[in-house]
Protein backbone atom coordinates (compact mmCIF):
# COMPACT_ATOMS: atom_id res chain seq x y z
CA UNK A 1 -232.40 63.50 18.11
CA UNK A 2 -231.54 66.84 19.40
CA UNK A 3 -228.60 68.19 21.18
CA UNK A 4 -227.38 67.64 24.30
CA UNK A 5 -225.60 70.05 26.35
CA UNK A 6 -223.09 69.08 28.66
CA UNK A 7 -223.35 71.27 31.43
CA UNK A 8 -221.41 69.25 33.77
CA UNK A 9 -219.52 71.62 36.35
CA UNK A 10 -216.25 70.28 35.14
CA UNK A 11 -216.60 70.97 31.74
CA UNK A 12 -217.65 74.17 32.25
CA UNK A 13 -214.73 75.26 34.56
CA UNK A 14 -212.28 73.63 32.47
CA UNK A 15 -214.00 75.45 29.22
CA UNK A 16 -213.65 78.76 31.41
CA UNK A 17 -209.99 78.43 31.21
CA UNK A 18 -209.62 77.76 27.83
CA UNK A 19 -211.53 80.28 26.55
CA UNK A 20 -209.23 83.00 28.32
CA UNK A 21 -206.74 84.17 25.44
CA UNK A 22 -203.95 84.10 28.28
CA UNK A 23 -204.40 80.29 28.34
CA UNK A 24 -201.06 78.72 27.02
CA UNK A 25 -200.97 76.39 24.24
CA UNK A 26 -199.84 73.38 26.67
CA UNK A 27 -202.43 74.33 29.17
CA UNK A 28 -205.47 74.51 26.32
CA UNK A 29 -204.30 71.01 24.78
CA UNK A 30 -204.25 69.67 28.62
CA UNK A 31 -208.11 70.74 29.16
CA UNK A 32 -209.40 69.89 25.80
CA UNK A 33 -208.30 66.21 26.38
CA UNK A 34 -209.58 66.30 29.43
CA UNK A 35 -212.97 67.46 28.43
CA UNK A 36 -212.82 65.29 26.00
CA UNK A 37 -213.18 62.51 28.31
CA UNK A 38 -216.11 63.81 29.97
CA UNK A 39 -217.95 64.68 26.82
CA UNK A 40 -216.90 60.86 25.80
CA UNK A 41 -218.66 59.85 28.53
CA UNK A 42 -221.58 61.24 27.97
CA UNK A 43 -222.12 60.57 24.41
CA UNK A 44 -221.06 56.43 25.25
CA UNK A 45 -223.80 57.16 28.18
CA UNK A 46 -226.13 54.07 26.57
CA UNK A 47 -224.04 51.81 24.50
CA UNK A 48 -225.41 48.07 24.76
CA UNK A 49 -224.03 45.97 27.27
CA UNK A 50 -224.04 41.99 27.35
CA UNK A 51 -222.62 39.77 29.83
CA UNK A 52 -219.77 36.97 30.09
CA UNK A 53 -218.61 34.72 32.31
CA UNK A 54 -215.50 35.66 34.28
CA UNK A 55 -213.92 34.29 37.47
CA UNK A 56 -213.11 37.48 39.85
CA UNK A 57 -210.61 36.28 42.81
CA UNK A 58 -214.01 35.11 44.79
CA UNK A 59 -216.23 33.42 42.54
CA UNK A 60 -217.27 33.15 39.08
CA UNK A 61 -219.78 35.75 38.22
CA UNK A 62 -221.92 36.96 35.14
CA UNK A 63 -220.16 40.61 34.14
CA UNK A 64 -221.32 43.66 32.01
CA UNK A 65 -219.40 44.04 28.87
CA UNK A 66 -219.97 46.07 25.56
CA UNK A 67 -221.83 44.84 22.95
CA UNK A 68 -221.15 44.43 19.23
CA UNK A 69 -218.47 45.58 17.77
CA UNK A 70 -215.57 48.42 18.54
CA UNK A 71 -216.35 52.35 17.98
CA UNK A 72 -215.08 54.32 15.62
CA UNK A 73 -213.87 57.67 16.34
CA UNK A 74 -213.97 60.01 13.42
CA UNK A 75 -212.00 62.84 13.83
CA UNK A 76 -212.17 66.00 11.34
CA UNK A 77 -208.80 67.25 10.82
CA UNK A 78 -206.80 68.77 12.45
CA UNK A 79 -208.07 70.33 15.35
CA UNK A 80 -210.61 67.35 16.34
CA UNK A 81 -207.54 65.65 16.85
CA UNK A 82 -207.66 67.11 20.49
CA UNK A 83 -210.68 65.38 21.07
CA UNK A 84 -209.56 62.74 19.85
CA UNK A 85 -206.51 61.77 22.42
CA UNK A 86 -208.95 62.29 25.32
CA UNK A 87 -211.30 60.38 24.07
CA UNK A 88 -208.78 57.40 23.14
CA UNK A 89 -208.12 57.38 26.77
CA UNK A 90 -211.06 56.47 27.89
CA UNK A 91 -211.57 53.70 25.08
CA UNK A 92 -208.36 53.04 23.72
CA UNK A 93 -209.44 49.55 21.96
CA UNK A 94 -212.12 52.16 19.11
CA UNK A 95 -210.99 52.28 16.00
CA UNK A 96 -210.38 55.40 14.90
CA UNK A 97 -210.96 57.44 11.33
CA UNK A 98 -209.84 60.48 9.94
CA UNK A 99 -211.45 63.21 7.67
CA UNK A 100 -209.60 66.07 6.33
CA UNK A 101 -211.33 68.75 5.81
CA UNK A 102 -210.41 72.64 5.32
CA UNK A 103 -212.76 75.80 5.10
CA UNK A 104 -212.20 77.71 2.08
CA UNK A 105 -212.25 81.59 3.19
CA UNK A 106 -213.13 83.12 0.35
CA UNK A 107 -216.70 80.88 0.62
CA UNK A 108 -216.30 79.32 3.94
CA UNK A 109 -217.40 75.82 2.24
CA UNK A 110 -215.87 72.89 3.16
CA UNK A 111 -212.90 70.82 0.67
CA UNK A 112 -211.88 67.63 0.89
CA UNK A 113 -208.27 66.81 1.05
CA UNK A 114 -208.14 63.25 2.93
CA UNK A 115 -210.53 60.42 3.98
CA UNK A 116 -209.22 57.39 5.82
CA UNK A 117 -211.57 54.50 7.64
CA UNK A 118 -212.17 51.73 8.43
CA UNK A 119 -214.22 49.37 5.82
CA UNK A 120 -217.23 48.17 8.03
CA UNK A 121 -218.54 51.24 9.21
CA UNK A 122 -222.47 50.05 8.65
CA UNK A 123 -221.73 47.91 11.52
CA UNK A 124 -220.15 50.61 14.20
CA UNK A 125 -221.41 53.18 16.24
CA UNK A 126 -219.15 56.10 14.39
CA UNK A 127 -218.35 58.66 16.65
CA UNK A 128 -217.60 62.74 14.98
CA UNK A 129 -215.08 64.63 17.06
CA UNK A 130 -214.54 68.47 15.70
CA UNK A 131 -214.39 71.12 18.79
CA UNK A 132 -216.38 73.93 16.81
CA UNK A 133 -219.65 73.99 15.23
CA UNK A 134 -219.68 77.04 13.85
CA UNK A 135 -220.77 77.93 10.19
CA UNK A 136 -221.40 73.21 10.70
CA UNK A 137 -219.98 73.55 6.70
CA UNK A 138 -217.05 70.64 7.70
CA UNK A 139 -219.04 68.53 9.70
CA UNK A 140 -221.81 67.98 7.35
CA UNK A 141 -219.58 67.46 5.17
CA UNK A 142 -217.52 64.85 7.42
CA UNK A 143 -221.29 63.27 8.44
CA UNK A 144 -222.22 62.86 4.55
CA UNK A 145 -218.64 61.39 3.39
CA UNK A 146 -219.05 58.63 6.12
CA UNK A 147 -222.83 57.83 5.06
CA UNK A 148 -221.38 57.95 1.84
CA UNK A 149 -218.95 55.01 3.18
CA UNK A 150 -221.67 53.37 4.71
CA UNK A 151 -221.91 54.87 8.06
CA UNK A 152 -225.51 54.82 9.49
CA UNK A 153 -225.36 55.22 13.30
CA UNK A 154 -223.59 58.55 13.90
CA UNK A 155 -222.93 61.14 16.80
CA UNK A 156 -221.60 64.20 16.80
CA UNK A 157 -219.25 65.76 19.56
CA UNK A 158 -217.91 69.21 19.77
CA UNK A 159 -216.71 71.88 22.68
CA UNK A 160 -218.59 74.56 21.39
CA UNK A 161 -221.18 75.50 18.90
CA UNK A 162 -222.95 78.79 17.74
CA UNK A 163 -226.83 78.58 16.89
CA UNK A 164 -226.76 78.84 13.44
CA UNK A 165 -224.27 75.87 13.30
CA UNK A 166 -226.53 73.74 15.63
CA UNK A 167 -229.44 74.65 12.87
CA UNK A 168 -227.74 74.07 9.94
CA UNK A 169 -226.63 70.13 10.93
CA UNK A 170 -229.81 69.56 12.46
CA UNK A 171 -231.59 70.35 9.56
CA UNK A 172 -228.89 68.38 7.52
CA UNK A 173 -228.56 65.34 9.92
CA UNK A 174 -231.63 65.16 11.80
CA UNK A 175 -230.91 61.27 12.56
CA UNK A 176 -227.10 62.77 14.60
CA UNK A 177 -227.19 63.46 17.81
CA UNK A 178 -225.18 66.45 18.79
CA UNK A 179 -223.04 66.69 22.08
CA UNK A 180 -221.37 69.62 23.23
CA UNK A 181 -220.05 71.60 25.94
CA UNK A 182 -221.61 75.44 25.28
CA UNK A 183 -224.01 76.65 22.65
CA UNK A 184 -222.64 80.89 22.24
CA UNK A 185 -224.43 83.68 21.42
CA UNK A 186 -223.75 83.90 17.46
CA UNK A 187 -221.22 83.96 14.37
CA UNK A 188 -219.68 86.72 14.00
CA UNK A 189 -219.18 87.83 9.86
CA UNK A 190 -215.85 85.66 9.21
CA UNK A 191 -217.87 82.52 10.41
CA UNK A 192 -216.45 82.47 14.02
CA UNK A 193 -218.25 81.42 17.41
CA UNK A 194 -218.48 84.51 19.93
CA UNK A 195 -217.95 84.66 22.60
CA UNK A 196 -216.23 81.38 21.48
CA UNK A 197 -212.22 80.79 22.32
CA UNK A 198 -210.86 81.62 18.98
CA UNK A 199 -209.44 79.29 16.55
CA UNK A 200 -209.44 75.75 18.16
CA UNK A 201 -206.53 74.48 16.13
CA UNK A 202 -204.20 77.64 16.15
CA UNK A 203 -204.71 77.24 19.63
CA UNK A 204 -204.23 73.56 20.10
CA UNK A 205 -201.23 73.75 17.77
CA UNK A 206 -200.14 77.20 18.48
CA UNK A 207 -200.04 78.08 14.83
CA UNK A 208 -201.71 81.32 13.38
């Protein structure tokens, strides 16, 4: 399956700017929805398309339209909630799912604190939003609670992600796609992306 890089010229410029620590809070939530979109569209690149009937002010006509049923958008709390709005934009009929996850310092593993989705997720083309890959300890963990709810077509989309993240979930999830703006250089020894942009959520939230 791979990754995928996004190296579109947008998404890199607007990553630029966020990864300056004079961005402002306001500015960095602006330009991760934003790339959000982008990335959106390149990880909905080939969904299935059907046709209907439809009657445009000329003529009737047979018209692309997705196939099967809505996406789901699973977002690992909090900070892939930034990813999420953008992405909402561009589809704003998925459904959407949430997975709360937080990194324990002490051993960087991922807890569990909340899991909502919806029921038929066998069915759906499920979506993972979480801007960092970085130690990948929460989004494994996010990928195996949704197989675990019966999730089996799954893609993974982040804004950045170090090496040894982009090993780890491969490894772990060889059947997920992974879509992202940057691969950086490395984790540094707390388990952060460098160069990287910091904490995504702090930043998106402006909490420390």
């Amino acid at each position: 399956m791979g990754v995928t890089v996004v190296d579109h010229p947008l998404v890199q410029h607007k990553l630029t700017i966020m990864r300056s620590k004079e961005t402002s809070t306001a500015s960095f939530r602006r330009l991760l929805r934003e790339i959000s979109l982008l990335l959106c569209y390149e990880v909905t690149r080939d969904l299935e398309l059907t046709t209907k009937t439809i009657d445009t002010p000329m003529q009737e006509m047979e018209a692309p339209t997705l196939e099967g049923k809505k996406l789901v958008f699973a977002s690992v709390l909090r900070a892939g909630n930034g990813l999420l709005d953008g992405m909402l934009d561009l589809v704003p009929a998925a459904r959407v799912a949430h997975v709360g996850l937080y990194r324990d310092h002490e051993t960087l593993e991922a807890v569990e604190y909340f899991f909502k989705a919806p029921s038929d997720l066998e069915n759906r083309l499920v979506i993972v939003v979480d801007p960092m890959l970085a130690t990948a300890n929460s989004a494994v963990a996010a990928i195996d609670k949704l197989k675990e709810r019966g999730a089996t077509n799954l893609r993974f989309v982040c804004l950045l992600a170090a090496p040894e993240g982009v090993e780890r979930f491969t490894k772990a999830h060889p059947d997920v796609p992974v879509f992202t703006a940057a691969i950086d250089e490395k984790l540094n020894e707390k388990g952060y992306i460098v160069p990287g942009l910091g904490d995504a959520g702090d930043r998106l939230y402006g909490t420390k």
